[in-house]
N, C-alpha and C. Protein backbone atom coordinates (compact mmCIF):
# COMPACT_ATOMS: atom_id res chain seq x y z
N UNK A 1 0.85 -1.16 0.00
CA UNK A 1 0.00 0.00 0.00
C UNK A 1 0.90 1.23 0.00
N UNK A 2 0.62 2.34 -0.53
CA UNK A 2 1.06 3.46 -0.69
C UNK A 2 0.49 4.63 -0.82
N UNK A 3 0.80 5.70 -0.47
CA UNK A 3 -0.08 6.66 -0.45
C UNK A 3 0.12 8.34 0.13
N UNK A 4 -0.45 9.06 0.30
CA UNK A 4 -0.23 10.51 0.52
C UNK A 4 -1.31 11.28 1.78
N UNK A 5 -0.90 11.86 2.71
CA UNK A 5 -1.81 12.60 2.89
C UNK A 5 -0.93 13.60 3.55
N UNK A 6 -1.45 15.59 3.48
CA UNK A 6 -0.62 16.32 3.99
C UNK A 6 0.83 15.94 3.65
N UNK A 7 1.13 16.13 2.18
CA UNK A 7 2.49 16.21 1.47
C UNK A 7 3.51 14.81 1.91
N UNK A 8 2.92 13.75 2.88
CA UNK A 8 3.67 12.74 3.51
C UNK A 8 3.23 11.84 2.57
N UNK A 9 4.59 11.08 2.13
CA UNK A 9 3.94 9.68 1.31
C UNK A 9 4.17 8.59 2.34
N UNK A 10 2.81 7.72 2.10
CA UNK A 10 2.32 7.05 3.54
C UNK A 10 3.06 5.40 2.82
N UNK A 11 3.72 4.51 3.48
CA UNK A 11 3.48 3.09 3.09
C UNK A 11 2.77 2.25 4.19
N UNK A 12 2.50 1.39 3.96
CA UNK A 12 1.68 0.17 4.56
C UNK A 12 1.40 -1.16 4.30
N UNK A 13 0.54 -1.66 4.88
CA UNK A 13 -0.22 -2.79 4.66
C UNK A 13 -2.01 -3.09 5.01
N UNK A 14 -2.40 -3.57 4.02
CA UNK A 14 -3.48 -4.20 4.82
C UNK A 14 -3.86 -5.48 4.43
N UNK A 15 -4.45 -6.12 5.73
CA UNK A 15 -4.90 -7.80 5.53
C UNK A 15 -5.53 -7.91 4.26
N UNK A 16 -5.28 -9.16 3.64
CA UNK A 16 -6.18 -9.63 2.18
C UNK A 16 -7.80 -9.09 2.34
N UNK A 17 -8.15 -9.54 3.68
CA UNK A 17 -9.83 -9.38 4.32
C UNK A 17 -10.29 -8.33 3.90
N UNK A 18 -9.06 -7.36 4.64
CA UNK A 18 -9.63 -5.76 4.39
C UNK A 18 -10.30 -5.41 2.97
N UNK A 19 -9.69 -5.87 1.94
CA UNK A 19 -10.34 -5.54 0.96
C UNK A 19 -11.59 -5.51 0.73
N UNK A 20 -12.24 -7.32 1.24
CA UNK A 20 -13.53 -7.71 1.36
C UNK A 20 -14.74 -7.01 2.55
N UNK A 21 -13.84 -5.78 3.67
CA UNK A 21 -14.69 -5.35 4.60
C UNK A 21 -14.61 -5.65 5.90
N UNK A 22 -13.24 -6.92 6.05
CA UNK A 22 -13.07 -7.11 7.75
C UNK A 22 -11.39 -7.80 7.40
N UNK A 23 -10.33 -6.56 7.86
CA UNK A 23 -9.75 -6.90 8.47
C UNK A 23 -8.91 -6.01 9.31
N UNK A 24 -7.30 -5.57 9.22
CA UNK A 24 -6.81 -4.15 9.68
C UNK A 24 -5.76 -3.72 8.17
N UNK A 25 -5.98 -2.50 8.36
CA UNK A 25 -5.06 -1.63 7.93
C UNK A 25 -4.01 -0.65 8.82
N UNK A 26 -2.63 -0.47 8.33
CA UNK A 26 -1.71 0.49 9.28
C UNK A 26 -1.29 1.32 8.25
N UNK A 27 -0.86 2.46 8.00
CA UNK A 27 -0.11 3.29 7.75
C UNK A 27 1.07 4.17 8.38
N UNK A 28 1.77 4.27 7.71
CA UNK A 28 3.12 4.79 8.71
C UNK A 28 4.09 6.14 7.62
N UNK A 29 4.20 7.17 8.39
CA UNK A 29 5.63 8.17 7.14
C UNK A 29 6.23 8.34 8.77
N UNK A 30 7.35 9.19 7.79
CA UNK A 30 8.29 10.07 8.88
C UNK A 30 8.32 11.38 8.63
N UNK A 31 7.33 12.33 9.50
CA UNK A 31 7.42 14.14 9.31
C UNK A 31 8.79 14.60 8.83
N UNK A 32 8.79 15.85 8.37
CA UNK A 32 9.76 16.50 8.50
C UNK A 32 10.84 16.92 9.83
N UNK A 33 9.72 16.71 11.00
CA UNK A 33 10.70 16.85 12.11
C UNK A 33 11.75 15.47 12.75
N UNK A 34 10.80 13.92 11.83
CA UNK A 34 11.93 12.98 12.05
C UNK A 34 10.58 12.02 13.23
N UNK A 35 9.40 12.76 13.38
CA UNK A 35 8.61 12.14 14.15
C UNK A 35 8.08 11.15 13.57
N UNK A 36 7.40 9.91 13.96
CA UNK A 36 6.51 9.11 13.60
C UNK A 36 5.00 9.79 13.27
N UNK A 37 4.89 9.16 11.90
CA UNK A 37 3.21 9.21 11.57
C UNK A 37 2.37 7.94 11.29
N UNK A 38 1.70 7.32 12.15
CA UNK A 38 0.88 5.88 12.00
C UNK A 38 -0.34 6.52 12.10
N UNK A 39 -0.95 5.86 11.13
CA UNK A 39 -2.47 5.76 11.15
C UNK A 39 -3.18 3.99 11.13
N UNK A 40 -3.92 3.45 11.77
CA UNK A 40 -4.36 1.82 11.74
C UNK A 40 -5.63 2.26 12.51
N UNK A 41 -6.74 1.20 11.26
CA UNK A 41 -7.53 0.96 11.53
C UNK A 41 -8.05 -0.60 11.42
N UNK A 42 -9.21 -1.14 12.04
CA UNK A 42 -9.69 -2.38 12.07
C UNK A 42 -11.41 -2.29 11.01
N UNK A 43 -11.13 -2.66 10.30
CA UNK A 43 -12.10 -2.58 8.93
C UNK A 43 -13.11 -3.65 9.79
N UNK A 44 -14.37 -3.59 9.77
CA UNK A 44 -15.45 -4.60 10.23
C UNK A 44 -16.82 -3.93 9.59
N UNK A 45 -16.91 -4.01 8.43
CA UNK A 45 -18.66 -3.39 7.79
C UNK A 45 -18.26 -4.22 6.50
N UNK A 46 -19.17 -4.74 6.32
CA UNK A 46 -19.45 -5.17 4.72
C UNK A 46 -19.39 -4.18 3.71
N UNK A 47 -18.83 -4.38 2.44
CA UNK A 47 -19.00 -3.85 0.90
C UNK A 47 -20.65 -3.14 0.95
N UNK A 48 -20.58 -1.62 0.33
CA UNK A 48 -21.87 -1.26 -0.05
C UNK A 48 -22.05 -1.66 -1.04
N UNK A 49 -23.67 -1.59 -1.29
CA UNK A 49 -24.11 -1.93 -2.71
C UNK A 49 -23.52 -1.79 -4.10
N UNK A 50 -22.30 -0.76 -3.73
CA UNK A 50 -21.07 -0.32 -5.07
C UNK A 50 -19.91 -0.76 -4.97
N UNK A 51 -20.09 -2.06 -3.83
CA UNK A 51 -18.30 -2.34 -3.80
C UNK A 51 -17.49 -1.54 -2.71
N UNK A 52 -18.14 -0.57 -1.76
CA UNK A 52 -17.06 0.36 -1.67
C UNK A 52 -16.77 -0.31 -0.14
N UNK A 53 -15.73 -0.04 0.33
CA UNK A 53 -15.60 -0.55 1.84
C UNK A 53 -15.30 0.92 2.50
N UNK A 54 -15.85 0.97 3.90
CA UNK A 54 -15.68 2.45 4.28
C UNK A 54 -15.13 1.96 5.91
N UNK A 55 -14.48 2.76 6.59
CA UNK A 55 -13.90 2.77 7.94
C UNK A 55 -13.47 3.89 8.93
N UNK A 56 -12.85 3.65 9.32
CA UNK A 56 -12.09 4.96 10.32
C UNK A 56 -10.62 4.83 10.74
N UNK A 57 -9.55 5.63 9.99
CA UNK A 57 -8.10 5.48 10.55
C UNK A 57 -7.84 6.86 11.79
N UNK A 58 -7.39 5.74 12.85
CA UNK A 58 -7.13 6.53 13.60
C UNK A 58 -5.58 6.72 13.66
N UNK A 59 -5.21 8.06 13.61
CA UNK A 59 -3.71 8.42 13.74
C UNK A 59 -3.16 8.88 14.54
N UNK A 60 -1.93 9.00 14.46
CA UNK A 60 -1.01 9.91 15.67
C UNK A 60 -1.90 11.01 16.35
N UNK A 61 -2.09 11.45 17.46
CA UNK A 61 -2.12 12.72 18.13
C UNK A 61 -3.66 12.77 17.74
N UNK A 62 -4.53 11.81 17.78
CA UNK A 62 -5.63 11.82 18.00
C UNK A 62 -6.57 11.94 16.37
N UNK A 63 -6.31 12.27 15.26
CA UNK A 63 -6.54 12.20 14.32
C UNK A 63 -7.29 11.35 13.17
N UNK A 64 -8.52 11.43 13.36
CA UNK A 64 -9.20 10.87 12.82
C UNK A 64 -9.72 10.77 11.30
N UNK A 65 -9.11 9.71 10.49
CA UNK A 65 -9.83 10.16 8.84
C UNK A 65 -10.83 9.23 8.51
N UNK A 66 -11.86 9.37 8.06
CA UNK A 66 -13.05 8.88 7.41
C UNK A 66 -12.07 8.63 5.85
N UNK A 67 -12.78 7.04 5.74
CA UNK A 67 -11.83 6.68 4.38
C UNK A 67 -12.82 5.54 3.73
N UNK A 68 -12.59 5.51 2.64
CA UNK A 68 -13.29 4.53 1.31
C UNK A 68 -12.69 4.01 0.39
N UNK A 69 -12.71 2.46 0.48
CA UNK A 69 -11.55 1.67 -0.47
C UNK A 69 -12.49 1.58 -1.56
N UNK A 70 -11.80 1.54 -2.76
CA UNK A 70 -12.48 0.95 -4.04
C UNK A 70 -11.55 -0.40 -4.74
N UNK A 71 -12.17 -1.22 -4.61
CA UNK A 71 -11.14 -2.28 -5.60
C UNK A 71 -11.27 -1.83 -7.04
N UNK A 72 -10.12 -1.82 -7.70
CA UNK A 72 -10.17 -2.11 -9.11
C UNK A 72 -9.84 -3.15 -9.55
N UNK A 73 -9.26 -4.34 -9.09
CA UNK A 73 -8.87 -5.28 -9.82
C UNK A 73 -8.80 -6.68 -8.78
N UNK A 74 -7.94 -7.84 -8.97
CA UNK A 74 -7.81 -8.91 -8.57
C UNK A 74 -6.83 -7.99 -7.48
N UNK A 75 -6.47 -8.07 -6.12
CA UNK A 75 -5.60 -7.62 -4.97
C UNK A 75 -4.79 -6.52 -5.30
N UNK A 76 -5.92 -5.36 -5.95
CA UNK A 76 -5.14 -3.59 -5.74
C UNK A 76 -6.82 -2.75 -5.87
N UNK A 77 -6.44 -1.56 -5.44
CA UNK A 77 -7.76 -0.44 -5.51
C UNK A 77 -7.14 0.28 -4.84
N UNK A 78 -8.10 1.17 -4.84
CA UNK A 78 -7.55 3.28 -4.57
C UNK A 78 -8.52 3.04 -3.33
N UNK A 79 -8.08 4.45 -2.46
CA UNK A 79 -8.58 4.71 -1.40
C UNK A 79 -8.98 5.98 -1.65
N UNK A 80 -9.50 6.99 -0.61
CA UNK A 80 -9.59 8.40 -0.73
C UNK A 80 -9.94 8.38 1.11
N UNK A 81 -9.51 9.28 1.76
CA UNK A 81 -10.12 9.66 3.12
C UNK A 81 -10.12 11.04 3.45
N UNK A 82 -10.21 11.94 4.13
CA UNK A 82 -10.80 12.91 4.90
C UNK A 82 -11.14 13.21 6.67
N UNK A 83 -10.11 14.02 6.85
CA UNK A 83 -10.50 14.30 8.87
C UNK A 83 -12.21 14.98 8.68
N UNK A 84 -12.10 15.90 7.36
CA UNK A 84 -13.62 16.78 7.75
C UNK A 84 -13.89 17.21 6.11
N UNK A 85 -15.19 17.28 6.07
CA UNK A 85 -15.17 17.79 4.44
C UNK A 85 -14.32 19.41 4.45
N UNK A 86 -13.79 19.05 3.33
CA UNK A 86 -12.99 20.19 2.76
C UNK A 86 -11.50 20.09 3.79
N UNK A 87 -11.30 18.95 4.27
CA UNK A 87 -9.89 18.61 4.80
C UNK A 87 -8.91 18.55 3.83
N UNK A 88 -7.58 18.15 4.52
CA UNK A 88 -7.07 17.60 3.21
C UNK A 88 -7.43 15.79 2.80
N UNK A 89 -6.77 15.64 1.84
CA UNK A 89 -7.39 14.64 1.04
C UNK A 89 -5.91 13.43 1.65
N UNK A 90 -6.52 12.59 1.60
CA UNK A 90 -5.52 11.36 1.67
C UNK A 90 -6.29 10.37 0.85
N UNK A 91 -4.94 9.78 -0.01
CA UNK A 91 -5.03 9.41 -1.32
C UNK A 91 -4.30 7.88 -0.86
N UNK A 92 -4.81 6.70 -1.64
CA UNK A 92 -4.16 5.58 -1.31
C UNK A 92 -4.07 3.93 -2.27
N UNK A 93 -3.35 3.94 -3.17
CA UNK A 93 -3.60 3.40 -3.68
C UNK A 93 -2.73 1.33 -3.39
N UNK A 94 -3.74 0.37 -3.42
CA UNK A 94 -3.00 -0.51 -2.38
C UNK A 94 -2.88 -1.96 -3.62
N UNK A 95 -1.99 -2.98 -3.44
CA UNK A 95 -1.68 -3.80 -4.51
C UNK A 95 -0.77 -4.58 -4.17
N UNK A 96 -1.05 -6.02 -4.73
CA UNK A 96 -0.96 -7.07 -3.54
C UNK A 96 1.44 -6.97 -3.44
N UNK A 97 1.78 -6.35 -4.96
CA UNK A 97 3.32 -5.88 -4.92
C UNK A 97 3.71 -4.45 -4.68
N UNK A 98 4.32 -4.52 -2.98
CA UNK A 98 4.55 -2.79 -2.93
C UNK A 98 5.08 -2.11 -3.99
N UNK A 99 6.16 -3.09 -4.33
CA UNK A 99 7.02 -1.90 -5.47
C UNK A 99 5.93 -1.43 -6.63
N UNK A 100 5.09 -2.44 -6.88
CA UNK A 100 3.82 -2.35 -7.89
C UNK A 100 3.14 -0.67 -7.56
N UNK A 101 2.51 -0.86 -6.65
CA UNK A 101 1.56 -0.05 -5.46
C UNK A 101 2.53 1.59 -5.55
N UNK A 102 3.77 1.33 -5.27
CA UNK A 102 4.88 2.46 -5.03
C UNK A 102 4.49 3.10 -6.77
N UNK A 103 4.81 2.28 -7.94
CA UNK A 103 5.37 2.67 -9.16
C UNK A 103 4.01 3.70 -9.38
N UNK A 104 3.02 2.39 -9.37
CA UNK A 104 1.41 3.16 -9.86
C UNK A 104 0.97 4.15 -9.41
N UNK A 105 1.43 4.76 -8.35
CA UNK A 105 0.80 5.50 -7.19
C UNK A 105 0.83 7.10 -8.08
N UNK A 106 1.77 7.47 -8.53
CA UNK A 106 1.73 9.08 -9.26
C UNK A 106 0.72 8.96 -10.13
N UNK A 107 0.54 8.19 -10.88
CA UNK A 107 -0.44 7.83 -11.53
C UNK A 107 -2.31 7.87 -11.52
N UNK A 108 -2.02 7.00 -10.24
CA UNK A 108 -3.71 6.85 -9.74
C UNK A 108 -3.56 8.40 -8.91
N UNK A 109 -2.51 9.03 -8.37
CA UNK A 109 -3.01 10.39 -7.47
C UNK A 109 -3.59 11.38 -8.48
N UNK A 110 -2.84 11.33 -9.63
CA UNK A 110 -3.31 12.30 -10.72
C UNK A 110 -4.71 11.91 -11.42
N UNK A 111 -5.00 10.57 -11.27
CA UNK A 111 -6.44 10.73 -11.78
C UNK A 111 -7.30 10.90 -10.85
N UNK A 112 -7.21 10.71 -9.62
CA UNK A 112 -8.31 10.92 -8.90
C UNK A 112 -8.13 12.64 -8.40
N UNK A 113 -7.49 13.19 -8.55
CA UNK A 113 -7.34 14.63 -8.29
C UNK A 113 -8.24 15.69 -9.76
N UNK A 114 -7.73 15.00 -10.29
CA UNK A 114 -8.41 15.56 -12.15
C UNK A 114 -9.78 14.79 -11.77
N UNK A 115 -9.95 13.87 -11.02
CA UNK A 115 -11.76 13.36 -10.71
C UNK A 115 -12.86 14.23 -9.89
N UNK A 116 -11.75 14.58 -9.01
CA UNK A 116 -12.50 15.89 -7.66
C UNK A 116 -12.23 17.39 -8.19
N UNK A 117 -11.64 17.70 -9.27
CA UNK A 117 -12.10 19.06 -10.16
C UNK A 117 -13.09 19.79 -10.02
């Protein structure tokens, strides 16, 4: 998994499950000051009627983002989350080969940014 939020590119993991709606996800960068940034959440809601899986990452220093996986394929899909509407955006795109996940990632940020236009 790979990903962005507040200029930090995030890496991670999440369980195979998670995809399907129950398992955990973690995220982790290192600030500019050299501090730790983790965000992990425990996925437990079923797929909506569109596929989408939705949760809550809780992060460092109390920080809460509202987030929504989309699969696109056989073990990869994009994320998108939010502390509050009109927050910033955290972007996430996840695939079962990091380096995969790492390469694609400029890629899927630029289309889903040209999507929220």
């Amino acid at each position: 998994m790979f990903g962005e939020y507040q200029g930090l590119p995030l890496t991670g993991s999440m369980d195979r499950a998670g995809m399907a709606g129950y398992g955990s996800m973690r995220l982790e960068a290192v600030t500019d000051s050299g501090a730790a940034f983790v965000c992990t959440a425990d996925i437990d809601s079923p797929p909506t009627q569109k596929g989408r899986v939705r949760g809550v990452l809780r992060c460092t220093g109390g920080r809460e983002l509202l987030f929504t996986l989309r699969n696109i394929g056989p073990d990869q899909g994009v994320g998108i989350g939010r502390k509050s509407s009109g927050g910033d955006l955290l972007i996430l795109f996840y695939h079962a080969s990091p380096d995969e996940a790492a390469r694609r990632f400029p890629a899927v940020k630029a289309d889903i940014l040209a999507a929220i236009k």
